[in-house]
Every structure is written in structure tokens, then in C-alpha cells.
N, C-alpha and C. Protein backbone atom coordinates (compact mmCIF):
# COMPACT_ATOMS: atom_id res chain seq x y z
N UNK A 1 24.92 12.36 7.73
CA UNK A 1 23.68 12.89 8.25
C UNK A 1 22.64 12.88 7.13
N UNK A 2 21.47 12.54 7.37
CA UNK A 2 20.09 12.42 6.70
C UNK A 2 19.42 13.48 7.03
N UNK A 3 19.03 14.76 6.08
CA UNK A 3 18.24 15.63 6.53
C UNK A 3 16.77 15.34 5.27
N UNK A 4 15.88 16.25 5.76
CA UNK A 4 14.87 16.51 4.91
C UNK A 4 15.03 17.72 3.60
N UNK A 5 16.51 18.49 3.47
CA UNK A 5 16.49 18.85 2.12
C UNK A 5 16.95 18.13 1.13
N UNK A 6 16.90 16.55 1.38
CA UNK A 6 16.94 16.12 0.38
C UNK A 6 15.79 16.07 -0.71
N UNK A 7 14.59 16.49 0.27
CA UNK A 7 13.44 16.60 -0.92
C UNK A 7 13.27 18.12 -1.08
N UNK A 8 14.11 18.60 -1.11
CA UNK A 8 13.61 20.17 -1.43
C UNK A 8 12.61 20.47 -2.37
N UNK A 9 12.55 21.86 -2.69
CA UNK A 9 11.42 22.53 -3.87
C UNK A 9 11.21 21.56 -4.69
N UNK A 10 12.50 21.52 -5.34
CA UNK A 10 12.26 20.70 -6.65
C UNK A 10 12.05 19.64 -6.96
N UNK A 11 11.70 19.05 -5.87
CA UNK A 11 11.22 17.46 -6.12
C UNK A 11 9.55 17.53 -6.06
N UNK A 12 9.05 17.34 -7.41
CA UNK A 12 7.73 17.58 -7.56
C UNK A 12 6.79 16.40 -6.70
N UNK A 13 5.51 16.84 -6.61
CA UNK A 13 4.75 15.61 -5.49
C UNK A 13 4.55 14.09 -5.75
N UNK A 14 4.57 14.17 -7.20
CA UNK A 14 4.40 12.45 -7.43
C UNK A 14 5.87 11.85 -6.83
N UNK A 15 6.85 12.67 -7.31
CA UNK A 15 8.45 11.67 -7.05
C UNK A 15 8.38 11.44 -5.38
N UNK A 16 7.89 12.60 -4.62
CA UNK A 16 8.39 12.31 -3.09
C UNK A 16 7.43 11.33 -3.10
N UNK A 17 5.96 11.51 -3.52
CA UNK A 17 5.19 9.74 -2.93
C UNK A 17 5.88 8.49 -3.34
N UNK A 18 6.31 8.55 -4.41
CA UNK A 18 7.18 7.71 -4.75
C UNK A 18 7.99 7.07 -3.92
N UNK A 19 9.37 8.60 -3.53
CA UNK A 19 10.53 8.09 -2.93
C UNK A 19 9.87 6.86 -1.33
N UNK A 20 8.82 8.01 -1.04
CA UNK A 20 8.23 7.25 -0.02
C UNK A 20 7.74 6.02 0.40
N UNK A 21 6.90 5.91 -0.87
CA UNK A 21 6.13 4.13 -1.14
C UNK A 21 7.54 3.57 -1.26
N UNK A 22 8.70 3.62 -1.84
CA UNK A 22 9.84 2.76 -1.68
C UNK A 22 10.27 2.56 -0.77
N UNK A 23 10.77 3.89 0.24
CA UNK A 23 10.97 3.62 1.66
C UNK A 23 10.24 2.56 2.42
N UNK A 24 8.78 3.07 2.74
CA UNK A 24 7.72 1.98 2.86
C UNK A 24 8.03 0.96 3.12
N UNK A 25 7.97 0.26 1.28
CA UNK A 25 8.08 -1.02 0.89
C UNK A 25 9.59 -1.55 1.47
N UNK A 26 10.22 -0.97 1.40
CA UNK A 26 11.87 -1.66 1.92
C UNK A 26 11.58 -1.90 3.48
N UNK A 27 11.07 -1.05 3.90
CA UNK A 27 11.00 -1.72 5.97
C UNK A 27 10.04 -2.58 5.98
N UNK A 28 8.96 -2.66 5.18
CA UNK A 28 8.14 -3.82 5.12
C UNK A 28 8.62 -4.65 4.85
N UNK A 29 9.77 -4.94 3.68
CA UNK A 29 10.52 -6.27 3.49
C UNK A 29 11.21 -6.81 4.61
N UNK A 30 12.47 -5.64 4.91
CA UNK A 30 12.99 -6.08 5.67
C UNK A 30 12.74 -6.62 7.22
N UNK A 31 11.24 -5.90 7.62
CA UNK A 31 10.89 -6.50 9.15
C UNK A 31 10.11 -7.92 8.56
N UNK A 32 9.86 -8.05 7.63
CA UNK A 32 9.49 -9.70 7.36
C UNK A 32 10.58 -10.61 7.11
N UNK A 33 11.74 -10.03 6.69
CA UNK A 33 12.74 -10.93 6.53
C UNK A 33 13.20 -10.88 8.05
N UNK A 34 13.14 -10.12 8.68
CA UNK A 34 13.67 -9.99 10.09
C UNK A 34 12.65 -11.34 11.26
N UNK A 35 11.29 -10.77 11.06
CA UNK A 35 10.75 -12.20 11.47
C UNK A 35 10.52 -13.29 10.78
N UNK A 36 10.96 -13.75 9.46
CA UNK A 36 11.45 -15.20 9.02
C UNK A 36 12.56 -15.42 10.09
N UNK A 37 13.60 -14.75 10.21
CA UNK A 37 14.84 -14.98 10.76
C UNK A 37 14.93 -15.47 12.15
N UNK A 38 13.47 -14.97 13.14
CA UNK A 38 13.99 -14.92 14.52
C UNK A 38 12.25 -15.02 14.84
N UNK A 39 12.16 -16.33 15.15
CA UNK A 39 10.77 -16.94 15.66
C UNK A 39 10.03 -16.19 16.82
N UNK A 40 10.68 -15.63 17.40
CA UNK A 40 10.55 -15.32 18.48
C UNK A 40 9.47 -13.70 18.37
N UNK A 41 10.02 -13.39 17.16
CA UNK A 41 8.98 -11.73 16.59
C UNK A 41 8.13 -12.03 15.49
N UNK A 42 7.92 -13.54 15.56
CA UNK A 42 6.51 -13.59 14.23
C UNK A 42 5.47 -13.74 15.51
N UNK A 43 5.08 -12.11 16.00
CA UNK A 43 3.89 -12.02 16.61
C UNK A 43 2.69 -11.23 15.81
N UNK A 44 1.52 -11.24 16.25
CA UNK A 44 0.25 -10.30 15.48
C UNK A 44 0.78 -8.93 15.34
N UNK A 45 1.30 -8.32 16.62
CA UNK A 45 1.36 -6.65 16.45
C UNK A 45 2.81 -6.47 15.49
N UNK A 46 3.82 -7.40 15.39
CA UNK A 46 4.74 -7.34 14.36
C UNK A 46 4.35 -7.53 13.34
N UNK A 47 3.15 -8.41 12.91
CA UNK A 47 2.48 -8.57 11.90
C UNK A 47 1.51 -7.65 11.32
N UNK A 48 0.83 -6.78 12.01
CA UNK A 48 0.16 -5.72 11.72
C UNK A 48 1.12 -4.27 11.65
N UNK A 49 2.23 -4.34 11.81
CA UNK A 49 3.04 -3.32 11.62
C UNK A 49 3.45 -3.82 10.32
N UNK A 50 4.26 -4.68 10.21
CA UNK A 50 4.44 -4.80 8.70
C UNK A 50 3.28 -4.42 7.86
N UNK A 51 2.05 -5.18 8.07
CA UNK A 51 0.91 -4.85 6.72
C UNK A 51 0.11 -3.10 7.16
N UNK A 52 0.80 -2.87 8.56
CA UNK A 52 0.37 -1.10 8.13
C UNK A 52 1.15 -0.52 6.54
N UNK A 53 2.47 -0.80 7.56
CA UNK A 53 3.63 -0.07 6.32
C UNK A 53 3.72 -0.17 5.02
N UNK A 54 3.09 -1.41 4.77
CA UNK A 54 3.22 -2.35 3.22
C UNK A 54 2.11 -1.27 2.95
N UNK A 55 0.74 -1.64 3.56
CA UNK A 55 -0.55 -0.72 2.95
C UNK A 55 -0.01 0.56 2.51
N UNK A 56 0.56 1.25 3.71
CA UNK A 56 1.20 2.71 3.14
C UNK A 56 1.60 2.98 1.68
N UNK A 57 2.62 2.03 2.31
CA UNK A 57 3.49 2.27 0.60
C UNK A 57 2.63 1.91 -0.28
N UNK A 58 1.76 1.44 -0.91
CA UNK A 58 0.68 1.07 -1.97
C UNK A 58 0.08 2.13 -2.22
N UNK A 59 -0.48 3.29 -0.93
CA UNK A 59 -1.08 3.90 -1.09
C UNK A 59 -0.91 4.91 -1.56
N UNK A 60 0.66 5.14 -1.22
CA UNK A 60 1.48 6.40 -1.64
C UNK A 60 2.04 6.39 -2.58
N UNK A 61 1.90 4.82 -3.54
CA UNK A 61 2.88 4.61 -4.96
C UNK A 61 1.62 5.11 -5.65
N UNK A 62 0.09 4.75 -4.82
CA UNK A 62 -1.10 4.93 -6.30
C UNK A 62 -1.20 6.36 -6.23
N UNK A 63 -1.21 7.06 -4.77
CA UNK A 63 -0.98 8.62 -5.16
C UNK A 63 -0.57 9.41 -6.23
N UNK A 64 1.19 8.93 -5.79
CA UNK A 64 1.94 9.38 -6.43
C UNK A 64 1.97 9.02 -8.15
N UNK A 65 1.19 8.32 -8.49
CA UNK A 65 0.88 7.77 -10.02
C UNK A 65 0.15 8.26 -10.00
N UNK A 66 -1.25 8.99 -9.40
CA UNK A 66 -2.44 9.58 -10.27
C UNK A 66 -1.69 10.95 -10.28
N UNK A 67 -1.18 11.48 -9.05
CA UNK A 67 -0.51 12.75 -9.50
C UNK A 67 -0.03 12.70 -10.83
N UNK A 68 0.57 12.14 -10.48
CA UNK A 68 1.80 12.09 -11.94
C UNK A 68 1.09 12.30 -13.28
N UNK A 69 -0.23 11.71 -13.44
CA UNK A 69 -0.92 11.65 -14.49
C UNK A 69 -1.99 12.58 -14.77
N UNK A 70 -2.50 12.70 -13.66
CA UNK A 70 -3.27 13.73 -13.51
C UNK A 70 -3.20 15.33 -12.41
N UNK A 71 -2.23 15.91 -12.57
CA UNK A 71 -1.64 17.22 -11.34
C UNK A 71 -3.02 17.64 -11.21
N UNK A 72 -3.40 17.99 -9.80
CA UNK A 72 -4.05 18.62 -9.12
C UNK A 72 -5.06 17.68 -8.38
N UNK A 73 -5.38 16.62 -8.86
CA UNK A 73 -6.26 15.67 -8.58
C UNK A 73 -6.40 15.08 -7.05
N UNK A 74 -7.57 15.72 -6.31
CA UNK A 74 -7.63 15.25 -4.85
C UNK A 74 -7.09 13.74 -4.55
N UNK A 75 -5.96 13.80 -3.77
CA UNK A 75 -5.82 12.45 -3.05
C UNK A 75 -5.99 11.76 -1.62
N UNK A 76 -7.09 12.35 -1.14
CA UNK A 76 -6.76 12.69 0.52
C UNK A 76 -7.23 10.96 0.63
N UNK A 77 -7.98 10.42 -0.37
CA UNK A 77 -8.50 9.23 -0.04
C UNK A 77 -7.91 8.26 0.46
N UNK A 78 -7.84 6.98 1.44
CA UNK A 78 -6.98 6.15 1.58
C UNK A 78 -7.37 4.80 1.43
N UNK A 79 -8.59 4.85 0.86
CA UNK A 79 -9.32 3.40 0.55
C UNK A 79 -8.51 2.74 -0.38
N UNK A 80 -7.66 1.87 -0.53
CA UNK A 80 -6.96 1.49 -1.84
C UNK A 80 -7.70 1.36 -2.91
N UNK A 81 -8.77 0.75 -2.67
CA UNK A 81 -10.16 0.54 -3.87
C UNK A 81 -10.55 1.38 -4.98
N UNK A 82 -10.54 2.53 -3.82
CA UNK A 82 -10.93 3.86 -4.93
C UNK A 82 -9.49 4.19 -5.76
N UNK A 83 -8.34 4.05 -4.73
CA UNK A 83 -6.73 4.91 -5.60
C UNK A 83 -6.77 3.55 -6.56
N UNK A 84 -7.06 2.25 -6.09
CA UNK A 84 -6.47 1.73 -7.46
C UNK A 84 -7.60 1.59 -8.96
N UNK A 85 -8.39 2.03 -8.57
CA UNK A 85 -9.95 2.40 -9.54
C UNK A 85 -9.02 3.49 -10.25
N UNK A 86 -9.06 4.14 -9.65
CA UNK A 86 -8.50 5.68 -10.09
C UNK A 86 -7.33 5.47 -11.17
N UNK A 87 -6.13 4.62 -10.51
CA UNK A 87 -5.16 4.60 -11.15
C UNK A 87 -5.22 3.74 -12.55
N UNK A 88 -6.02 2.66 -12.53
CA UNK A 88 -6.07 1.94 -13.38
C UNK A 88 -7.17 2.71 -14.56
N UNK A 89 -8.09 4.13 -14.14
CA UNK A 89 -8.64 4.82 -15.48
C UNK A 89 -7.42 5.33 -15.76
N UNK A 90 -6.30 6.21 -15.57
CA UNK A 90 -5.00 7.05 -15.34
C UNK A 90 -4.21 6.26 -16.55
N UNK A 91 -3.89 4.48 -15.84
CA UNK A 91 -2.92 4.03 -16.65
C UNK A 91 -3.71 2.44 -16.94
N UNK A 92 -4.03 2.34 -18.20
CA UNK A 92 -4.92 1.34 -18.74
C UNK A 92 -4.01 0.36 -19.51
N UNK A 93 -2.69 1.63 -19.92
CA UNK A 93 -1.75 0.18 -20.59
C UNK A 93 -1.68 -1.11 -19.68
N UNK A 94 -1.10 -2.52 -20.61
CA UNK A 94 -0.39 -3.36 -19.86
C UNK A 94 0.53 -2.67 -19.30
N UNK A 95 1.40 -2.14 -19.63
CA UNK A 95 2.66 -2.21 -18.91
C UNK A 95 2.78 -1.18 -17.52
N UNK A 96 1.93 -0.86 -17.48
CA UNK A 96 1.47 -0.58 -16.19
C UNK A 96 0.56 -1.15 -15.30
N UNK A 97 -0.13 -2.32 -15.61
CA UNK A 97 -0.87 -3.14 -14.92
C UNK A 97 -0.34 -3.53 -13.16
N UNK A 98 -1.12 -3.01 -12.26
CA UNK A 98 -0.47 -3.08 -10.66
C UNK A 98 -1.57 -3.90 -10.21
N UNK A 99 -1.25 -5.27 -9.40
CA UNK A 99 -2.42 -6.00 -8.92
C UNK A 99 -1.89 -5.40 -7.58
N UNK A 100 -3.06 -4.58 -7.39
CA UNK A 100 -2.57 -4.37 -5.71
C UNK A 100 -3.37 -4.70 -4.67
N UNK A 101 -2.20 -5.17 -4.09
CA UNK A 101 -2.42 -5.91 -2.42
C UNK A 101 -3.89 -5.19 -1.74
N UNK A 102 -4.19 -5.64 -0.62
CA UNK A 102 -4.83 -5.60 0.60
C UNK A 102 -6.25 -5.35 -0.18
N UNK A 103 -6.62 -6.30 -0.61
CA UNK A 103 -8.22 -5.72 -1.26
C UNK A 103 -9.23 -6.79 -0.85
N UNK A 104 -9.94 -6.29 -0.69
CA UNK A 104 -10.98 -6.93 -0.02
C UNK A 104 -11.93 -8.16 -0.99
N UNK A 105 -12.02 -9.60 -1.03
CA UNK A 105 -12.59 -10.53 -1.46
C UNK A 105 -13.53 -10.65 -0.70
N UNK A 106 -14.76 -10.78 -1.52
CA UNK A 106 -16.06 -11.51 -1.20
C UNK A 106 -16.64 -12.32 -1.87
N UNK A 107 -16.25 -13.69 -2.14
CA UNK A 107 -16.90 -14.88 -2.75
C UNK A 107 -18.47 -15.11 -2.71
N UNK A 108 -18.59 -14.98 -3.49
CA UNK A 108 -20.18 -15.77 -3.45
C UNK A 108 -20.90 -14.51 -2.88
N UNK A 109 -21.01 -13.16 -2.52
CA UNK A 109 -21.82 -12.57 -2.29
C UNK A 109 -21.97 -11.17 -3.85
N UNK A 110 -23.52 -10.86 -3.52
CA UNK A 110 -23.54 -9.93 -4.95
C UNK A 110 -22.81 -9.01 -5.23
N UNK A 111 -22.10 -8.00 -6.02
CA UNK A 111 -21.46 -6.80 -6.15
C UNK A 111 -22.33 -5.71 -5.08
N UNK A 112 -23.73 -5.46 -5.31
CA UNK A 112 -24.06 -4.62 -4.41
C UNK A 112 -23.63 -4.88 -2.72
N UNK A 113 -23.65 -5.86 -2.33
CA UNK A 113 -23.19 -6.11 -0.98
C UNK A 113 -21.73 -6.28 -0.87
N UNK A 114 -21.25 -6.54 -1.75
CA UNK A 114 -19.68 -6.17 -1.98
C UNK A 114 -19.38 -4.98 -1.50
N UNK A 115 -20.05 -4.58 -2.12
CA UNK A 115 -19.68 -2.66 -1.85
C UNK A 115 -19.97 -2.34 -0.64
N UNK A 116 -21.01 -2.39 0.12
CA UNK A 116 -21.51 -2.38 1.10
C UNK A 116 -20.51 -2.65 2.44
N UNK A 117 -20.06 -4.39 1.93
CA UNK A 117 -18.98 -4.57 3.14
C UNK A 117 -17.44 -4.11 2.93
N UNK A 118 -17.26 -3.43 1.87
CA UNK A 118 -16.50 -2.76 1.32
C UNK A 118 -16.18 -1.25 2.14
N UNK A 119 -17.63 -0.92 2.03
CA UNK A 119 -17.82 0.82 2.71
C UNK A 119 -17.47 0.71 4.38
N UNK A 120 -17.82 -0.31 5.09
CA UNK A 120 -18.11 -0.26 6.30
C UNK A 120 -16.48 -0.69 6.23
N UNK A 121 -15.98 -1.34 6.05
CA UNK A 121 -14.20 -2.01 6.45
C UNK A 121 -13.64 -0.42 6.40
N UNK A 122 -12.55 -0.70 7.58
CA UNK A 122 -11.84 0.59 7.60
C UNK A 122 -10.40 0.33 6.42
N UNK A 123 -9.99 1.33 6.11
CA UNK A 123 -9.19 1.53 5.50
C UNK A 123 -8.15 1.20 6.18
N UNK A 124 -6.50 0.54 5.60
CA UNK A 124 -5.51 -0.38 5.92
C UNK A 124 -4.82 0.83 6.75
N UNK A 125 -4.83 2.02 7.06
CA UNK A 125 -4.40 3.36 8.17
C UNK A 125 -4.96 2.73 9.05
N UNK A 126 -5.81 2.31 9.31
CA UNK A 126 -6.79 2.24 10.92
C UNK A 126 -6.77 1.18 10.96
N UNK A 127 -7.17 -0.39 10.14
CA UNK A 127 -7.03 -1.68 10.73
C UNK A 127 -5.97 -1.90 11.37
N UNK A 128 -5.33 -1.77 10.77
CA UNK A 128 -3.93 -2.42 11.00
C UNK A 128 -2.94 -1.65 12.57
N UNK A 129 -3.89 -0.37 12.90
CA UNK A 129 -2.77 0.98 13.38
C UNK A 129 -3.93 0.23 14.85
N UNK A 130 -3.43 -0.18 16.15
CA UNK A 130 -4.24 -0.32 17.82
C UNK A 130 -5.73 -0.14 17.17
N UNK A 131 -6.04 -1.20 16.64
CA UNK A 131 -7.41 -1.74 16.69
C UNK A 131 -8.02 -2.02 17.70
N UNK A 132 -6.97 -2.70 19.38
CA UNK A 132 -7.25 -2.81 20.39
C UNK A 132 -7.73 -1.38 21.42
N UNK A 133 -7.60 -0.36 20.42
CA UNK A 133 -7.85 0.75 21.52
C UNK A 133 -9.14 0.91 20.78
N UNK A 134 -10.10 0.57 20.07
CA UNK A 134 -11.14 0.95 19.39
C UNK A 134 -12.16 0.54 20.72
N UNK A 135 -12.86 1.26 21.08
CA UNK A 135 -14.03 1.02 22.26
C UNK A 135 -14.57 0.08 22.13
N UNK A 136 -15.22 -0.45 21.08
CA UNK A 136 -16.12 -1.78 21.12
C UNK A 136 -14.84 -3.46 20.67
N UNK A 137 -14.02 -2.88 20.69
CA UNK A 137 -13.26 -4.28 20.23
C UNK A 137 -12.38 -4.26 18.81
N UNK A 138 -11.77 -5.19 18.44
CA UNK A 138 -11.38 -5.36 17.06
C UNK A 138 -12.61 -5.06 15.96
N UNK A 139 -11.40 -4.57 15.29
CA UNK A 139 -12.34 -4.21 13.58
C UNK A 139 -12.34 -5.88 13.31
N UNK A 140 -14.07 -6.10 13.12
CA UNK A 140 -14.62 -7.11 12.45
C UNK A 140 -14.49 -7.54 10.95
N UNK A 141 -13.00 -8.22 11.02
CA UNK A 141 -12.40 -8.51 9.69
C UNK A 141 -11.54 -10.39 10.15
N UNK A 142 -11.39 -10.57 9.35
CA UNK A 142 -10.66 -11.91 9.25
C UNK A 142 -9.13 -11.50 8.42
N UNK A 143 -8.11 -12.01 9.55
CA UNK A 143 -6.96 -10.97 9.57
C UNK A 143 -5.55 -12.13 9.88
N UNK A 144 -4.84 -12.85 8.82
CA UNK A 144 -4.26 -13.71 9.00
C UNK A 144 -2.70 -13.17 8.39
N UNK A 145 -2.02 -13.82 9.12
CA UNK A 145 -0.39 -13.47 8.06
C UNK A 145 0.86 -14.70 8.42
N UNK A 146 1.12 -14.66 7.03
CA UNK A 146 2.74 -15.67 7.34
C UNK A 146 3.35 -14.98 6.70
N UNK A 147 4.85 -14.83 7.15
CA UNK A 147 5.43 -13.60 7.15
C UNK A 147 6.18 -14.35 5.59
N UNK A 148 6.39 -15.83 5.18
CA UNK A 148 6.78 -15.81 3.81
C UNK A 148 6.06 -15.82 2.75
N UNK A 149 5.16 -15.92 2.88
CA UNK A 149 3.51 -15.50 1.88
C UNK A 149 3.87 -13.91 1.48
N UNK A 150 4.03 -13.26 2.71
CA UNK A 150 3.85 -11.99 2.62
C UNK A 150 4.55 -11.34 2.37
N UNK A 151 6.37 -11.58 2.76
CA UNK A 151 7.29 -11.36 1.55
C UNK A 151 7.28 -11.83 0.11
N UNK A 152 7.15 -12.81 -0.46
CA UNK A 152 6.70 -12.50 -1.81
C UNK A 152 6.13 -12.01 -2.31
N UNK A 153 4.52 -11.45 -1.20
CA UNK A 153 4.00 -10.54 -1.96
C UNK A 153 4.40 -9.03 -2.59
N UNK A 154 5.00 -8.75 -0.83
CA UNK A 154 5.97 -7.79 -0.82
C UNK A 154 6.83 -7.62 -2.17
N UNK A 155 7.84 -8.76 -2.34
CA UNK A 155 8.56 -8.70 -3.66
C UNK A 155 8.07 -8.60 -4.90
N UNK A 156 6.76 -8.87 -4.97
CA UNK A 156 5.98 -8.81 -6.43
C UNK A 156 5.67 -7.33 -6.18
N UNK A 157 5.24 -6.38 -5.44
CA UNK A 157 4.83 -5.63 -4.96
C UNK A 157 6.27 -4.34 -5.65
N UNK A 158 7.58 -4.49 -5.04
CA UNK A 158 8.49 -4.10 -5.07
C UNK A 158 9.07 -4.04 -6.50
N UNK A 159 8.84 -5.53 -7.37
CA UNK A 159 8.93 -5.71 -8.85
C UNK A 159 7.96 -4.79 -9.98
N UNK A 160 6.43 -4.87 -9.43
CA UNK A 160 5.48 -3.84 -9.60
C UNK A 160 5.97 -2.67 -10.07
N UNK A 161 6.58 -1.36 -8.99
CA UNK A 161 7.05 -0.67 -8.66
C UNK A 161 8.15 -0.05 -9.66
N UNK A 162 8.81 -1.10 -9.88
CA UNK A 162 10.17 -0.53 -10.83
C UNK A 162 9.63 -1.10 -12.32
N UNK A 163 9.09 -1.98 -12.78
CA UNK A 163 8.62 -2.07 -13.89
C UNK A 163 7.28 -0.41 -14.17
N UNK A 164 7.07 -0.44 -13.57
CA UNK A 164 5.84 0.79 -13.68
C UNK A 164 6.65 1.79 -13.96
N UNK A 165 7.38 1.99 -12.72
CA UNK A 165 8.69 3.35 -13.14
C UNK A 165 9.16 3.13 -14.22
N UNK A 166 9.47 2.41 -14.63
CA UNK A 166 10.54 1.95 -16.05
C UNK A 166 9.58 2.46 -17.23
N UNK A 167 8.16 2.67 -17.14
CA UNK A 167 7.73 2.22 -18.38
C UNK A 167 6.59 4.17 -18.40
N UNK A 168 6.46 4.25 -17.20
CA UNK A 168 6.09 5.64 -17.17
C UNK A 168 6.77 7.17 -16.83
N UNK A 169 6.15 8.18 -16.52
CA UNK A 169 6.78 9.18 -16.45
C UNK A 169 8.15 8.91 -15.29
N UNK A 170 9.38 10.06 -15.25
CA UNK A 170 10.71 9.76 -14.58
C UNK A 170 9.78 9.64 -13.12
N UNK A 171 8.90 10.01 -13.08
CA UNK A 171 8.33 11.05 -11.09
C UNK A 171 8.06 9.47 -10.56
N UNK A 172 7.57 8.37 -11.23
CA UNK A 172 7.48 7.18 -10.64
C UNK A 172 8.83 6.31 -10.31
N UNK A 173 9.67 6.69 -11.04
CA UNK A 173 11.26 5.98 -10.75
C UNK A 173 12.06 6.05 -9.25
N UNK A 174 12.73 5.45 -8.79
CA UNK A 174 13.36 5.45 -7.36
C UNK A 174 14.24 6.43 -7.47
């Protein structure tokens, strides 16, 4: 049996975001290895479930790293932009260097309008989560996936993860 005192008191808040972003990241692998396997479930809404979950876990590993570095520090945010801004003032070494996923590219347009189409994109909670129930239609994004692209990213993602733990406080470790 699996209960929830496995995170009792004493598991301080950075480790449970942690334990979590791992959880995360492991069903994100595995439902991509699941649709490599079986043609039949490399559909969009299998595909947007994976890159919900993946987003999650990113979001909850950069949490759980600014906690870690900084206790008390508001995290309600879920823009990755800002947590990985954040995390990268937090942890500036190399050996914590995290290129993280789902970020928004804009070629050829200025930084100020960067930002701009930056502000208006919803955060990877809401794209990814029945975009089809949004009243006016899909979130106006360009939204592609192959599920072996996206396991490697996944795996760089996952490699990320334990090199970071390895090299910072125990609360980031699995």
C-alpha cells in the first residue's frame, strides 16, 4: 500500500517538489515510450497530456530549487520564464546550469515584443490542460510533437535533474 505519510512533517518543501517533479518526469517518459510503442495513441490529446505533465515537473523541480535556496520565497508563479529567471539568479554555477524545456522562441522579433507575446501565452497548466473548452477556440500558439524528439528531451530533462541534485543541497536529490 502507497499512502501519503510517506511525506510526512519531516520532509521539508523543496524535497516533496522534488520527489514530485520526478514522479512527473517518470509518467511523462513512460507515456512517450508507451506511444513510441503503439501507433495507435500517438494522438494530440495524448500528446498534450504528456507535455502537461513534463511542464509540471519542470515547474515543480524550479520551485523546489528556489525553495531550497531561498526558504520563504513566493512560488505561486507558473510561468516557467519567470521560475527559470529566478532559479538561474539562485544557482549561477555551471554545475547547476538547467536548459529548461517549454520556452517560448521568437526569431527575428525585438526583446520588447518578445515579452509582450510572452505575457499574453498562457502558461504550460492551461495550454496544454482542454484548450478545446476555452470559449473562443484554441490558445493561439503553434503546438507540434513527436513523441521521440520529446523523449530525449524528456531524458536530458531527467539527466538535468540528478546532476543538479548531485551537485546541490540533499532537498534536490530523488
Amino acid at each position: 500500500m502507497i499512502d501519503r505519510w510517506q511525506l510526512s512533517a519531516h520532509v521539508r518543501d523543496p524535497e516533496k517538489y522534488a520527489l514530485y517533479a520526478h514522479g512527473y518526469l517518470d509518467s511523462a517518459i513512460s507515456f512517450c515510450e508507451h506511444m513510441l510503442a503503439h501507433e495507435e495513441r500517438r494522438t494530440w490529446p495524448n500528446a498534450a497530456v504528456v507535455l502537461l505533465i513534463a511542464a509540471h515537473s519542470v515547474e515543480l523541480f524550479l520551485k523546489g530549487a528556489i525553495l531550497a535556496r531561498a526558504p520563504g520565497t513566493q512560488t505561486q508563479d507558473q510561468r516557467l520564464d519567470v521560475l527559470a529567471r529566478r532559479y538561474g539568479e539562485l544557482y549561477p554555477q555551471a554545475s547547476c546550469s538547467f536548459d529548461v524545456p517549454f520556452r517560448t522562441v521568437s526569431p527575428s522579433v525585438i526583446e520588447i515584443e518578445s515579452l509582450a507575446l510572452r505575457s499574453a501565452e498562457p502558461v504550460p497548466a492551461i495550454m496544454f490542460r482542454r484548450s478545446h473548452e476555452k470559449k473562443r477556440g484554441e490558445w493561439l500558439t503553434i503546438a507540434a510533437f513527436d513523441a521521440q524528439e520529446f523523449l530525449d528531451i524528456l531524458i536530458g530533462v531527467r539527466t538535468s535533474y540528478e546532476r543538479i541534485g548531485k551537485s546541490t543541497t540533499p532537498h534536490m536529490r530523488r
